[in-house]
C-alpha atoms as a PDB file:
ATOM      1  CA  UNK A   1     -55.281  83.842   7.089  1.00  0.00           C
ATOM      2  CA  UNK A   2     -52.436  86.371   8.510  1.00  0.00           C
ATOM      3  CA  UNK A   3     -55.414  88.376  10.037  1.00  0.00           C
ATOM      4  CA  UNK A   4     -56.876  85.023  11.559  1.00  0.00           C
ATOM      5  CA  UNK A   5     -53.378  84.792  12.880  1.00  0.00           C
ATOM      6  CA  UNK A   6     -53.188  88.357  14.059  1.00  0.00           C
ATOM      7  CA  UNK A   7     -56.604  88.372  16.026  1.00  0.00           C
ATOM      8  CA  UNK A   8     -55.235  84.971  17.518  1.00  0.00           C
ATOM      9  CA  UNK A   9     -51.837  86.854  18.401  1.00  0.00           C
ATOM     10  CA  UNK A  10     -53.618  89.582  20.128  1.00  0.00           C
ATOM     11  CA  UNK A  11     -56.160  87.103  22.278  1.00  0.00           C
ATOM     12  CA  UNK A  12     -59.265  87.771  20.661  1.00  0.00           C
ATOM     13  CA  UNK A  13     -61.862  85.439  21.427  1.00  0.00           C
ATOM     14  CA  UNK A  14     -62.309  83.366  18.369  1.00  0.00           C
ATOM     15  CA  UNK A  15     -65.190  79.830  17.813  1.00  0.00           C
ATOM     16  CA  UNK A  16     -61.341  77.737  16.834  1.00  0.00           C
ATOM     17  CA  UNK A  17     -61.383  75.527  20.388  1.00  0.00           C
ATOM     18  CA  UNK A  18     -64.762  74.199  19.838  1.00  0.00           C
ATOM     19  CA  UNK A  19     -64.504  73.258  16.402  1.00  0.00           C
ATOM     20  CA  UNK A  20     -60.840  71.843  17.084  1.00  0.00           C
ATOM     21  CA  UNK A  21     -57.180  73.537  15.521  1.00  0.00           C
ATOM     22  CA  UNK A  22     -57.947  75.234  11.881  1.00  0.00           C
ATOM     23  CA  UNK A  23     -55.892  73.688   9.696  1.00  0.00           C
ATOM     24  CA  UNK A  24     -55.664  76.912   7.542  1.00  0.00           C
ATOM     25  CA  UNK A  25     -53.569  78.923  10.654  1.00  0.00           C
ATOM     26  CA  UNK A  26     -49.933  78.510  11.505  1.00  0.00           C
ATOM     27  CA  UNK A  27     -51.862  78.552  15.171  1.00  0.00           C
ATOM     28  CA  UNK A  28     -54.195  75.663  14.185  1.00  0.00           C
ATOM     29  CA  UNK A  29     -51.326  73.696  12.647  1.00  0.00           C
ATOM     30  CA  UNK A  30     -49.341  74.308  15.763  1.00  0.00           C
ATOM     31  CA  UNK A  31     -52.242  72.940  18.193  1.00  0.00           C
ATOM     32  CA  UNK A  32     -52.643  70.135  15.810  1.00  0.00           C
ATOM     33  CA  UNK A  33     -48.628  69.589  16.214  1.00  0.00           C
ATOM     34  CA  UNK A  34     -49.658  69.958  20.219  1.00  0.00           C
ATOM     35  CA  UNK A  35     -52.376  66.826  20.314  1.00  0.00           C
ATOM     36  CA  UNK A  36     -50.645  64.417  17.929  1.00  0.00           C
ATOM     37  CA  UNK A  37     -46.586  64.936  17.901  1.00  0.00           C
ATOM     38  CA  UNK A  38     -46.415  66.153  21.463  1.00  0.00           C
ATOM     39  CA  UNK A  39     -49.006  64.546  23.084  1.00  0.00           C
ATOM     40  CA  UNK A  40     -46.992  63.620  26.189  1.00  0.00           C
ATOM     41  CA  UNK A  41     -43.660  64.461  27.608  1.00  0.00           C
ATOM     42  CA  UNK A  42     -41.807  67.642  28.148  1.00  0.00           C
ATOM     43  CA  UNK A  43     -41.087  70.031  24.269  1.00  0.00           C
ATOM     44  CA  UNK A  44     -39.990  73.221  23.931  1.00  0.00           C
ATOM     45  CA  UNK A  45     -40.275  75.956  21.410  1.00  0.00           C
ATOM     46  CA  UNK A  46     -37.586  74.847  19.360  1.00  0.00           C
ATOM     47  CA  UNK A  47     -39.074  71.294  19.401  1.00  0.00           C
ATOM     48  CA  UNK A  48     -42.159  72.557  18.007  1.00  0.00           C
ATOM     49  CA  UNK A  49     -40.689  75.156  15.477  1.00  0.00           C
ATOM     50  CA  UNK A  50     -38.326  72.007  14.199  1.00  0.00           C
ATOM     51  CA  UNK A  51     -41.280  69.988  13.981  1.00  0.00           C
ATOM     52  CA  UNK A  52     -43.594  72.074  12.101  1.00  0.00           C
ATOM     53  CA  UNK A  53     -41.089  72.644   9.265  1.00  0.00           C
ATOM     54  CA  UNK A  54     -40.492  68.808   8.923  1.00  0.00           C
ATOM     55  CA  UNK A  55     -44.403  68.490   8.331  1.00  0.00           C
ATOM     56  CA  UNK A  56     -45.684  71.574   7.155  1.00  0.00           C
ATOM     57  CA  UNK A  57     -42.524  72.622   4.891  1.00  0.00           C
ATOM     58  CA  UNK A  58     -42.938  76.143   5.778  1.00  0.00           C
ATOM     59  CA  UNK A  59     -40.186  78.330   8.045  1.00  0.00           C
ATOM     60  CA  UNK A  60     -41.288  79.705  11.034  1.00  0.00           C
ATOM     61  CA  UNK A  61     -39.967  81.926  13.545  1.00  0.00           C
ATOM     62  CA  UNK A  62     -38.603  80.852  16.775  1.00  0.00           C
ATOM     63  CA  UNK A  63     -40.841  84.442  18.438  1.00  0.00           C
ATOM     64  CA  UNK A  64     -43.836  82.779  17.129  1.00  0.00           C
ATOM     65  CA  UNK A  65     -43.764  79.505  18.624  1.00  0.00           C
ATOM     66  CA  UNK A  66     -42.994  80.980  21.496  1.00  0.00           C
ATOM     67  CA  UNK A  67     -45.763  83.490  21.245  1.00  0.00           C
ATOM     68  CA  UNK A  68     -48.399  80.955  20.626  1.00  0.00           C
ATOM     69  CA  UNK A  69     -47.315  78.510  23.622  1.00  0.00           C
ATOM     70  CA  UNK A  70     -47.131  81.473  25.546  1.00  0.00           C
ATOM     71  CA  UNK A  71     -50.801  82.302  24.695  1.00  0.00           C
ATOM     72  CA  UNK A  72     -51.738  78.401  25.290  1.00  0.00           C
ATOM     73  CA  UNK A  73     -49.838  78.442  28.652  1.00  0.00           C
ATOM     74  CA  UNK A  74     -52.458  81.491  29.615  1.00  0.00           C
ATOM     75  CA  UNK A  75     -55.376  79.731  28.734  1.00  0.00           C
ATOM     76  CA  UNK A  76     -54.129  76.839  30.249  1.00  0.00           C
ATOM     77  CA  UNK A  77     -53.530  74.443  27.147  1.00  0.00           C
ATOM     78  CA  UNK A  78     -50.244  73.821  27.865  1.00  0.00           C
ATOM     79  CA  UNK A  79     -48.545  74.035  31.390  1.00  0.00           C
ATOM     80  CA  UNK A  80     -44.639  75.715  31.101  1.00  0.00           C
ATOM     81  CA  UNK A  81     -41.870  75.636  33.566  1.00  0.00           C
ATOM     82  CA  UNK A  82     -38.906  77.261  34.052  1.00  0.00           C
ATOM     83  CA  UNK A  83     -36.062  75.081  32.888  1.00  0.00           C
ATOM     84  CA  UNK A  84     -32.687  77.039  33.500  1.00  0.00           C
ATOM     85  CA  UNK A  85     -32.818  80.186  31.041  1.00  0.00           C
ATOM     86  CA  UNK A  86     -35.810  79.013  28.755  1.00  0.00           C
ATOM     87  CA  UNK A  87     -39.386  76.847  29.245  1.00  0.00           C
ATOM     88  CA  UNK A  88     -40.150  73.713  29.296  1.00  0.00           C
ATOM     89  CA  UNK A  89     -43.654  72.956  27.870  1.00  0.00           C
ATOM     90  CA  UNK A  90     -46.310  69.790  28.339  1.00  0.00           C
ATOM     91  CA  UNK A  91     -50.231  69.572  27.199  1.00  0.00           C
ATOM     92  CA  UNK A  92     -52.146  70.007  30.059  1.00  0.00           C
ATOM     93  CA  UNK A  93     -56.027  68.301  28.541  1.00  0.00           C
ATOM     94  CA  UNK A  94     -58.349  70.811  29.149  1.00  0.00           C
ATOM     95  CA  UNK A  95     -61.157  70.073  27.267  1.00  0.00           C
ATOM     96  CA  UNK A  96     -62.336  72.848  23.994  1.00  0.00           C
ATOM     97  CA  UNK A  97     -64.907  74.401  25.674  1.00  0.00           C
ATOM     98  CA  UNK A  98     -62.879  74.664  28.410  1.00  0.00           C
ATOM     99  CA  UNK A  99     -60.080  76.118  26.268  1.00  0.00           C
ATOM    100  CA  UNK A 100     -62.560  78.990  24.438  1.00  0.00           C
ATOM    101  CA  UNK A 101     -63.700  80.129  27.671  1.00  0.00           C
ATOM    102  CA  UNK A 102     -59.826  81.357  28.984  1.00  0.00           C
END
């Protein structure tokens, strides 16, 4: 699983947005956290990292949150905004395939 979550970190092109979020990744269990928790309205990172150690039980860092909504903001999952000195994140519903091909 880390290397799924390594390959993921670095961008390489992997089959996870046509199948929908892999449970088995801290990635695919922060997309799934994405489509059902934050669905609409603004989050940030911190929302998210709070969030998935509520549900998941697991710590995670603040850096890779961050990283991963940062990689979703590129492929144009998410759409971020500069809010003072930190982002400001909402889903942006692309569809999978649309996601995979970023």
């Amino acid at each position: 699983m880390k290397a799924m979550d390594m390959l993921e970190i670095m961008d390489v092109p992997l089959d996870h947005a046509a199948r929908g979020p892999d449970q088995g990744t801290f990635f695919g269990r922060v997309q799934t956290l994405l489509e059902t928790t934050f669905a609409a309205g603004d989050f940030s990172s911190s929302d998210v990292a709070r969030e998935f150690e509520e549900r998941y039980g697991q710590p995670v860092k603040l850096s890779t949150i961050s990283t991963y909504l940062a990689r979703l903001a590129d492929r144009q999952y998410v759409k971020r905004e500069r809010f003072g000195n930190s982002w400001v994140y909402r889903r942006a519903y692309l569809k999978p395939a649309q996601i995979a091909e970023k």
